[in-house]
PDB file of N, CA and C in Angstrom:
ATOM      1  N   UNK A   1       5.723  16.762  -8.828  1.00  0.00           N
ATOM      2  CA  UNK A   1       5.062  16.777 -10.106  1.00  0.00           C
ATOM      3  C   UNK A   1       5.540  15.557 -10.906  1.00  0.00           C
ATOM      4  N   UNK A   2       4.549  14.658 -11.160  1.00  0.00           N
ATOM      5  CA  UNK A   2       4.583  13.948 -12.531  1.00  0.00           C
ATOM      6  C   UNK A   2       6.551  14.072 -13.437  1.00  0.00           C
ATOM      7  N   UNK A   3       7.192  12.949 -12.952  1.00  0.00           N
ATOM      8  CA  UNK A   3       8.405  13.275 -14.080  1.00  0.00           C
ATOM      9  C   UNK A   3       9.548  14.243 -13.520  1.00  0.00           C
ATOM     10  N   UNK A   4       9.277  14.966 -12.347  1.00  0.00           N
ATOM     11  CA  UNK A   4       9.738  15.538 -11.739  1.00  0.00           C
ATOM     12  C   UNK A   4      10.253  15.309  -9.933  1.00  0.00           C
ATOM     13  N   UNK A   5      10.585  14.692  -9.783  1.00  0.00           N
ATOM     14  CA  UNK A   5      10.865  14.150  -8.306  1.00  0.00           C
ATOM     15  C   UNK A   5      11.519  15.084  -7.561  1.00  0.00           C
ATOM     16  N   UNK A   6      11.052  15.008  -6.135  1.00  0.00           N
ATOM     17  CA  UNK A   6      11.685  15.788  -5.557  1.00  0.00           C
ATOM     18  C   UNK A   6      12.868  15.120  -4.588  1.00  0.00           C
ATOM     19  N   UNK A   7      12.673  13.966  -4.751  1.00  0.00           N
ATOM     20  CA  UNK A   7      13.594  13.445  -3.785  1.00  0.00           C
ATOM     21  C   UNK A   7      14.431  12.235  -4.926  1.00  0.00           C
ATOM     22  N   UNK A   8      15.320  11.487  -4.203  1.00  0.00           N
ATOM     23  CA  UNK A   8      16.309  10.932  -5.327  1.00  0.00           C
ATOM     24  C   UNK A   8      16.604   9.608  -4.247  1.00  0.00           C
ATOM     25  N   UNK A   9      16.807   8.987  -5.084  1.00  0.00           N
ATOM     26  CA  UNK A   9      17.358   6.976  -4.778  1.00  0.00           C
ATOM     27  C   UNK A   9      18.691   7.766  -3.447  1.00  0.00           C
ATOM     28  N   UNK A  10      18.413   7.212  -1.798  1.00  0.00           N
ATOM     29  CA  UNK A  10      19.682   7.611  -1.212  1.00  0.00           C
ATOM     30  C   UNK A  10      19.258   8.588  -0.354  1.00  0.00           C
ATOM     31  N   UNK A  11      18.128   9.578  -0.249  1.00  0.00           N
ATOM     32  CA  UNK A  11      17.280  10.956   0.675  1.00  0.00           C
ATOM     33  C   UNK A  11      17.015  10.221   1.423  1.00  0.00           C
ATOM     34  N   UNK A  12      17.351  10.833   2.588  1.00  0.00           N
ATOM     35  CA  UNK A  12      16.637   9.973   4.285  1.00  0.00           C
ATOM     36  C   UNK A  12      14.999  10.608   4.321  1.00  0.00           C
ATOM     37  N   UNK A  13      14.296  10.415   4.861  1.00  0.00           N
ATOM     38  CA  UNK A  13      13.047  11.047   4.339  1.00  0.00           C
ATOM     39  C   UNK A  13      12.110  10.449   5.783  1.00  0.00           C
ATOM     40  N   UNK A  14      10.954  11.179   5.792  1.00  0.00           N
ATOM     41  CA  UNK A  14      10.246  10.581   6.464  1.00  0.00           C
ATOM     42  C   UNK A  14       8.633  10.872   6.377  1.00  0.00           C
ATOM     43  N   UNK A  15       7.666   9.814   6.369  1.00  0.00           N
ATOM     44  CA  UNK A  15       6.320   9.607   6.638  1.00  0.00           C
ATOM     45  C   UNK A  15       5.678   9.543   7.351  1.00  0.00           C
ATOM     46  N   UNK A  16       4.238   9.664   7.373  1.00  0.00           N
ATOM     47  CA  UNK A  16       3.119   9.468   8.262  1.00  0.00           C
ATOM     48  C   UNK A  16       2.365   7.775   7.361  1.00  0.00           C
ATOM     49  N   UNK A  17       2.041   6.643   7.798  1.00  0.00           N
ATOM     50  CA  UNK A  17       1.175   5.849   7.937  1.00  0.00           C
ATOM     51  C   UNK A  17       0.393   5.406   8.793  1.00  0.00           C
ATOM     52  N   UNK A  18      -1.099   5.361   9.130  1.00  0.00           N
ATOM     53  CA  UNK A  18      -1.774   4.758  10.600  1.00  0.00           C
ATOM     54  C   UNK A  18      -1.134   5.820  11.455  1.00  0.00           C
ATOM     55  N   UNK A  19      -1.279   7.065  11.319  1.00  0.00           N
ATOM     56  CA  UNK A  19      -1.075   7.804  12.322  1.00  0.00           C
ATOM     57  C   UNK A  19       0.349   8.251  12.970  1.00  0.00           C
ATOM     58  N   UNK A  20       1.654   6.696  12.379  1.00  0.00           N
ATOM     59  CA  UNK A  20       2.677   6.840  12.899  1.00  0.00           C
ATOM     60  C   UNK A  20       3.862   7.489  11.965  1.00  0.00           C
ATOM     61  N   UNK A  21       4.718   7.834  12.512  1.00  0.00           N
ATOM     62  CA  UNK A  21       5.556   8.099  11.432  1.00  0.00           C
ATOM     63  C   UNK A  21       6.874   8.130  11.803  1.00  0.00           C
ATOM     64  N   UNK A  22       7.676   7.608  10.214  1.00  0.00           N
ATOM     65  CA  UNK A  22       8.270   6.735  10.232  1.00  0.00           C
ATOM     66  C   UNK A  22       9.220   6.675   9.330  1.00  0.00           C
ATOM     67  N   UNK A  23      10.765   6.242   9.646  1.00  0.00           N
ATOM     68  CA  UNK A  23      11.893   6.936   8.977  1.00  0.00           C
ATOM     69  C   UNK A  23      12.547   6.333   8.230  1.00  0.00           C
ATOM     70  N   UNK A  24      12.866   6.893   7.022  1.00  0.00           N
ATOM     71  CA  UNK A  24      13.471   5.757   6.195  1.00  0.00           C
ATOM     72  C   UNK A  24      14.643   6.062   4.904  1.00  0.00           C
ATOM     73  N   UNK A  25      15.060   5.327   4.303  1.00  0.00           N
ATOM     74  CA  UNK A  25      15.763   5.715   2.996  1.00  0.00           C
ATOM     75  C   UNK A  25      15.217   5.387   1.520  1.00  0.00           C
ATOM     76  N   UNK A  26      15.333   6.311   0.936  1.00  0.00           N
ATOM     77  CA  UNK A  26      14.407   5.823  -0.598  1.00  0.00           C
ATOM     78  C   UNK A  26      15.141   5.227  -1.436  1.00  0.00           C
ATOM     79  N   UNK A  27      15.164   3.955  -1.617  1.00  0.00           N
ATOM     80  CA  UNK A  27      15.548   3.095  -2.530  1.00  0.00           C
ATOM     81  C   UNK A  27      15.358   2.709  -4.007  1.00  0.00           C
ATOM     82  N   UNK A  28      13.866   3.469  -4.524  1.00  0.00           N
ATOM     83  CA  UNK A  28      13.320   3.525  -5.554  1.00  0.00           C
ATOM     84  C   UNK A  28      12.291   4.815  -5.794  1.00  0.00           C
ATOM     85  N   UNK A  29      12.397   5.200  -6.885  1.00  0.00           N
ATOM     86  CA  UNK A  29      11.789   6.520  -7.370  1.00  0.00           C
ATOM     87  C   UNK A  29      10.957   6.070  -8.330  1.00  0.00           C
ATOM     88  N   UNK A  30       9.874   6.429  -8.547  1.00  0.00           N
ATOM     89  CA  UNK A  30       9.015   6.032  -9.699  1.00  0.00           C
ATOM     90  C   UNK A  30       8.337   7.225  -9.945  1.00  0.00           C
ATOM     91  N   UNK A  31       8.835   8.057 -10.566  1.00  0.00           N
ATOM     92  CA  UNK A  31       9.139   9.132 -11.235  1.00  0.00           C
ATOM     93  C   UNK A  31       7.513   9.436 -12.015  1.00  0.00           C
ATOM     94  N   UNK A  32       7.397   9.149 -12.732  1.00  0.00           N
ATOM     95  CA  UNK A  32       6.193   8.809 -13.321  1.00  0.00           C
ATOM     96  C   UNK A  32       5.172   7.877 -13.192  1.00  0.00           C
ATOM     97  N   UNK A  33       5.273   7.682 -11.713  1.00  0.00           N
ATOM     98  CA  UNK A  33       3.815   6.987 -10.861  1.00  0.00           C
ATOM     99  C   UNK A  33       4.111   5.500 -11.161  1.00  0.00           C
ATOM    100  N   UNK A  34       2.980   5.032 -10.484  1.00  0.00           N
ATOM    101  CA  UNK A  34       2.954   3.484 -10.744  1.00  0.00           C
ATOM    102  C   UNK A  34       1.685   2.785 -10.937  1.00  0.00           C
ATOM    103  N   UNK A  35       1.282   1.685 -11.003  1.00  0.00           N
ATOM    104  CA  UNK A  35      -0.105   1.102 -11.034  1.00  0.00           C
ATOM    105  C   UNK A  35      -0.989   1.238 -10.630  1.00  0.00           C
ATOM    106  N   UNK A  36      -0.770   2.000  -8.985  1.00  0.00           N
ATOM    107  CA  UNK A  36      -1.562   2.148  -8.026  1.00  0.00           C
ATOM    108  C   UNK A  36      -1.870   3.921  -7.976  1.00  0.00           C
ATOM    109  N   UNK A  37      -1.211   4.576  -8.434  1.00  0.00           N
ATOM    110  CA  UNK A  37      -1.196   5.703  -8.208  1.00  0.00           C
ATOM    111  C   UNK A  37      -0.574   6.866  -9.536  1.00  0.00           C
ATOM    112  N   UNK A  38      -0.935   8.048  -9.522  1.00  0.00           N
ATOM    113  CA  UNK A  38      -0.787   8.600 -10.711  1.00  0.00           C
ATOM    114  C   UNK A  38       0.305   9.863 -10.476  1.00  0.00           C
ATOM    115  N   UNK A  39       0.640   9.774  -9.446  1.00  0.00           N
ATOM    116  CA  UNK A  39       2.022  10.675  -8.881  1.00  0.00           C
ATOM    117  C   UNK A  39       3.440  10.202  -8.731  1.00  0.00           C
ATOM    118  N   UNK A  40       3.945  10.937  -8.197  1.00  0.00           N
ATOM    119  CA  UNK A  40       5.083  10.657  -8.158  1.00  0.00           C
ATOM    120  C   UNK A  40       5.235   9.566  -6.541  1.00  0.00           C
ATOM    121  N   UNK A  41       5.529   8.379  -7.044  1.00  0.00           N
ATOM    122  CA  UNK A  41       5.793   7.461  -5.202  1.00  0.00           C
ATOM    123  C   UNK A  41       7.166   6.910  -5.083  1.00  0.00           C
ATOM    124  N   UNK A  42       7.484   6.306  -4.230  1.00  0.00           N
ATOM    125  CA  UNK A  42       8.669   6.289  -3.673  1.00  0.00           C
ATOM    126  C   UNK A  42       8.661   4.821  -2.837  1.00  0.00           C
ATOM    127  N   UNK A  43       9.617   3.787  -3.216  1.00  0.00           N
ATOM    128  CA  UNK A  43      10.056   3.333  -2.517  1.00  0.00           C
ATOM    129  C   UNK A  43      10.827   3.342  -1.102  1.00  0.00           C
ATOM    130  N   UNK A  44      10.147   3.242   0.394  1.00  0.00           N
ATOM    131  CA  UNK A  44      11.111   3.609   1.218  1.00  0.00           C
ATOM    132  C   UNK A  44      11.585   2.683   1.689  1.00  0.00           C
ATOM    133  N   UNK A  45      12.887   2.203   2.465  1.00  0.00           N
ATOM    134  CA  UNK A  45      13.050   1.186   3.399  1.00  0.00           C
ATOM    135  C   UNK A  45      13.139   1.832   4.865  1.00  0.00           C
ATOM    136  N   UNK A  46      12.767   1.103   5.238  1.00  0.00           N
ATOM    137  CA  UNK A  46      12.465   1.571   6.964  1.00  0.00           C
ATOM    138  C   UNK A  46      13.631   0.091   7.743  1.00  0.00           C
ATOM    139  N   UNK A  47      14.453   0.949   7.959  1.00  0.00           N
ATOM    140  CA  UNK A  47      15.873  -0.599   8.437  1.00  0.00           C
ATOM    141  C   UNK A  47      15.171  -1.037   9.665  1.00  0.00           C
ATOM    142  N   UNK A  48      14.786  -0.253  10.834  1.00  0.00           N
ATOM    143  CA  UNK A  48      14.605  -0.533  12.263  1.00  0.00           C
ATOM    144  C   UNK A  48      13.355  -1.572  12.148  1.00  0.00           C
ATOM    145  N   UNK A  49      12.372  -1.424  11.015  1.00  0.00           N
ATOM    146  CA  UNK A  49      11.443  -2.256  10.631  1.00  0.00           C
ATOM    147  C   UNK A  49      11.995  -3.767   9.604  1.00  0.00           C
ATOM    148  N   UNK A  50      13.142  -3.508   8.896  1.00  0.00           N
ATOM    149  CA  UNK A  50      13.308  -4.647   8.351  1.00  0.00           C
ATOM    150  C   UNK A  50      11.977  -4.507   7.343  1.00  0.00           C
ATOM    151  N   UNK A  51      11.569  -3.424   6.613  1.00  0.00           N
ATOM    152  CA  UNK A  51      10.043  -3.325   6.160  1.00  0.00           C
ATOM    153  C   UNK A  51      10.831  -2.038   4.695  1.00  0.00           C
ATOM    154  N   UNK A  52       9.970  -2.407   3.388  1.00  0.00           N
ATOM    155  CA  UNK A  52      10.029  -1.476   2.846  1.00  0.00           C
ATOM    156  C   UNK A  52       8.768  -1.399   2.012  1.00  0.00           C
ATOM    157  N   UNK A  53       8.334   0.180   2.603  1.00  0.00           N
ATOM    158  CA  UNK A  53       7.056   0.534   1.861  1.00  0.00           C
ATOM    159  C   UNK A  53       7.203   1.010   0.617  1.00  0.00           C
ATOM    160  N   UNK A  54       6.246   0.303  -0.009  1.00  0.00           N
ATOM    161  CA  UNK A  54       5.954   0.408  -1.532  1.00  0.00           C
ATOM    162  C   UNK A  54       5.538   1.504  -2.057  1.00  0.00           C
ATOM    163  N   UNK A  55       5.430   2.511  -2.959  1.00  0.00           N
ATOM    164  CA  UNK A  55       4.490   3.624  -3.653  1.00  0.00           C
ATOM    165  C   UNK A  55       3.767   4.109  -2.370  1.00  0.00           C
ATOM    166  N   UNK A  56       4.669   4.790  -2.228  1.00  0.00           N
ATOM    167  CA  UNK A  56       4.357   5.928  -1.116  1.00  0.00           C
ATOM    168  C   UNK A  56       4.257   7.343  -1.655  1.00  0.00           C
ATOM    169  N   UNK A  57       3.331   7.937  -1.535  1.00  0.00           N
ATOM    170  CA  UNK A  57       3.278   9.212  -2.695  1.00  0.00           C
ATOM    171  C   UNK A  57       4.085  10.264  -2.044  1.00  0.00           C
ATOM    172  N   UNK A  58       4.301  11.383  -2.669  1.00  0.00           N
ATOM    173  CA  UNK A  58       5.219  12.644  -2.845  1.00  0.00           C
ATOM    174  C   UNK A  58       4.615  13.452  -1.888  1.00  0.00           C
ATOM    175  N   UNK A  59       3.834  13.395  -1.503  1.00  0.00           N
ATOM    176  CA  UNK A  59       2.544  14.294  -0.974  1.00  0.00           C
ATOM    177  C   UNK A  59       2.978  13.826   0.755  1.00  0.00           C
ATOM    178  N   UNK A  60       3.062  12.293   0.606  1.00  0.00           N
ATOM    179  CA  UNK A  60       3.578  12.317   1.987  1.00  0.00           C
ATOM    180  C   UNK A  60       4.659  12.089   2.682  1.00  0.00           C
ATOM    181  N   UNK A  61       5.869  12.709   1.918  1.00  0.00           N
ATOM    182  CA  UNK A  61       7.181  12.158   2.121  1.00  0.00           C
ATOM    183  C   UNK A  61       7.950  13.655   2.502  1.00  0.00           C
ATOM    184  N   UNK A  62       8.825  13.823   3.151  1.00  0.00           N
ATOM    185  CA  UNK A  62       9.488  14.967   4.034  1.00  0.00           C
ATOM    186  C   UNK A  62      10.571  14.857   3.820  1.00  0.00           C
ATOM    187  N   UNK A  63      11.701  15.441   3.545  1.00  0.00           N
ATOM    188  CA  UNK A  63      13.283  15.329   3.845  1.00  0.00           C
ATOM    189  C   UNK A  63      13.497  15.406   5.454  1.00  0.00           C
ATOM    190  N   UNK A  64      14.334  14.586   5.744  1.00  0.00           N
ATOM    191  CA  UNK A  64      15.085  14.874   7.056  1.00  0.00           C
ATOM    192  C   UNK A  64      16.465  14.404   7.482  1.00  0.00           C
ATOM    193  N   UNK A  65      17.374  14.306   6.890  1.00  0.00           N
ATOM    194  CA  UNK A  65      18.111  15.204   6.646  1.00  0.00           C
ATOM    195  C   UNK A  65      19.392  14.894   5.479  1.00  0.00           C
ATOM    196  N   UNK A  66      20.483  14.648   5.386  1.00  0.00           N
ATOM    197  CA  UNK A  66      21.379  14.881   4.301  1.00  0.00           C
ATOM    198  C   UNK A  66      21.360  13.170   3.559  1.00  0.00           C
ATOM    199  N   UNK A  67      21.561  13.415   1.890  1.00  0.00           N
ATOM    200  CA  UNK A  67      21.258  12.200   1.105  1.00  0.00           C
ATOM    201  C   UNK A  67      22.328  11.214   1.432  1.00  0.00           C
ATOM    202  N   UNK A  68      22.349  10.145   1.727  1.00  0.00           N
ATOM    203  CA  UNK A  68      23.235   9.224   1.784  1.00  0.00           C
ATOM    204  C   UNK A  68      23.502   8.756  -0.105  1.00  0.00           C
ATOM    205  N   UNK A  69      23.016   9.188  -0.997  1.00  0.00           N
ATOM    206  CA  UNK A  69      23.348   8.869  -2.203  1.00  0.00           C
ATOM    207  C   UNK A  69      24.752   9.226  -2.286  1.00  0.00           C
ATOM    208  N   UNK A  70      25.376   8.790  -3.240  1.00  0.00           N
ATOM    209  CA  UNK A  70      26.944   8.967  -3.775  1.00  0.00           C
ATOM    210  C   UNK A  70      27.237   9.974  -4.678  1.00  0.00           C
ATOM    211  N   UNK A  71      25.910  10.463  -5.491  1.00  0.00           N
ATOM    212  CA  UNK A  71      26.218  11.287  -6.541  1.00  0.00           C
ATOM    213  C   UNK A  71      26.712  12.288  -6.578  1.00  0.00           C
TER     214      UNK A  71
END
């Protein structure tokens, strides 16, 4: 929900894009959506890709498994 995130800067997480899917750490939260989108999206980095996807929505993001955050 809007302002409400379910995941936090540091959640290992994982997606579906083009069918594949694909594992990563969230580096950025945009909590209250972004330009492109009116939900909650997520910065992921994908290391094995050297790739980090931009506003990735909430809708398609999964926990798997414990936060590497510090908090």
């Amino acid at each position: 929900m809007k302002g409400y995130p379910k995941f936090k800067v540091g959640d290992n997480v994982s997606f579906t894009i083009n069918n594949e899917t694909r594992k990563g750490l969230i580096m950025i939260v945009d909590a209250y959506g972004a330009f492109c989108c009116d939900d909650v999206s997520y910065d992921i980095l994908v290391e094995t890709e050297n790739c980090l996807y931009k506003h990735v929505g909430e809708k398609m993001v999964t926990r798997t498994g414990i936060s590497d955050s510090l908090e």
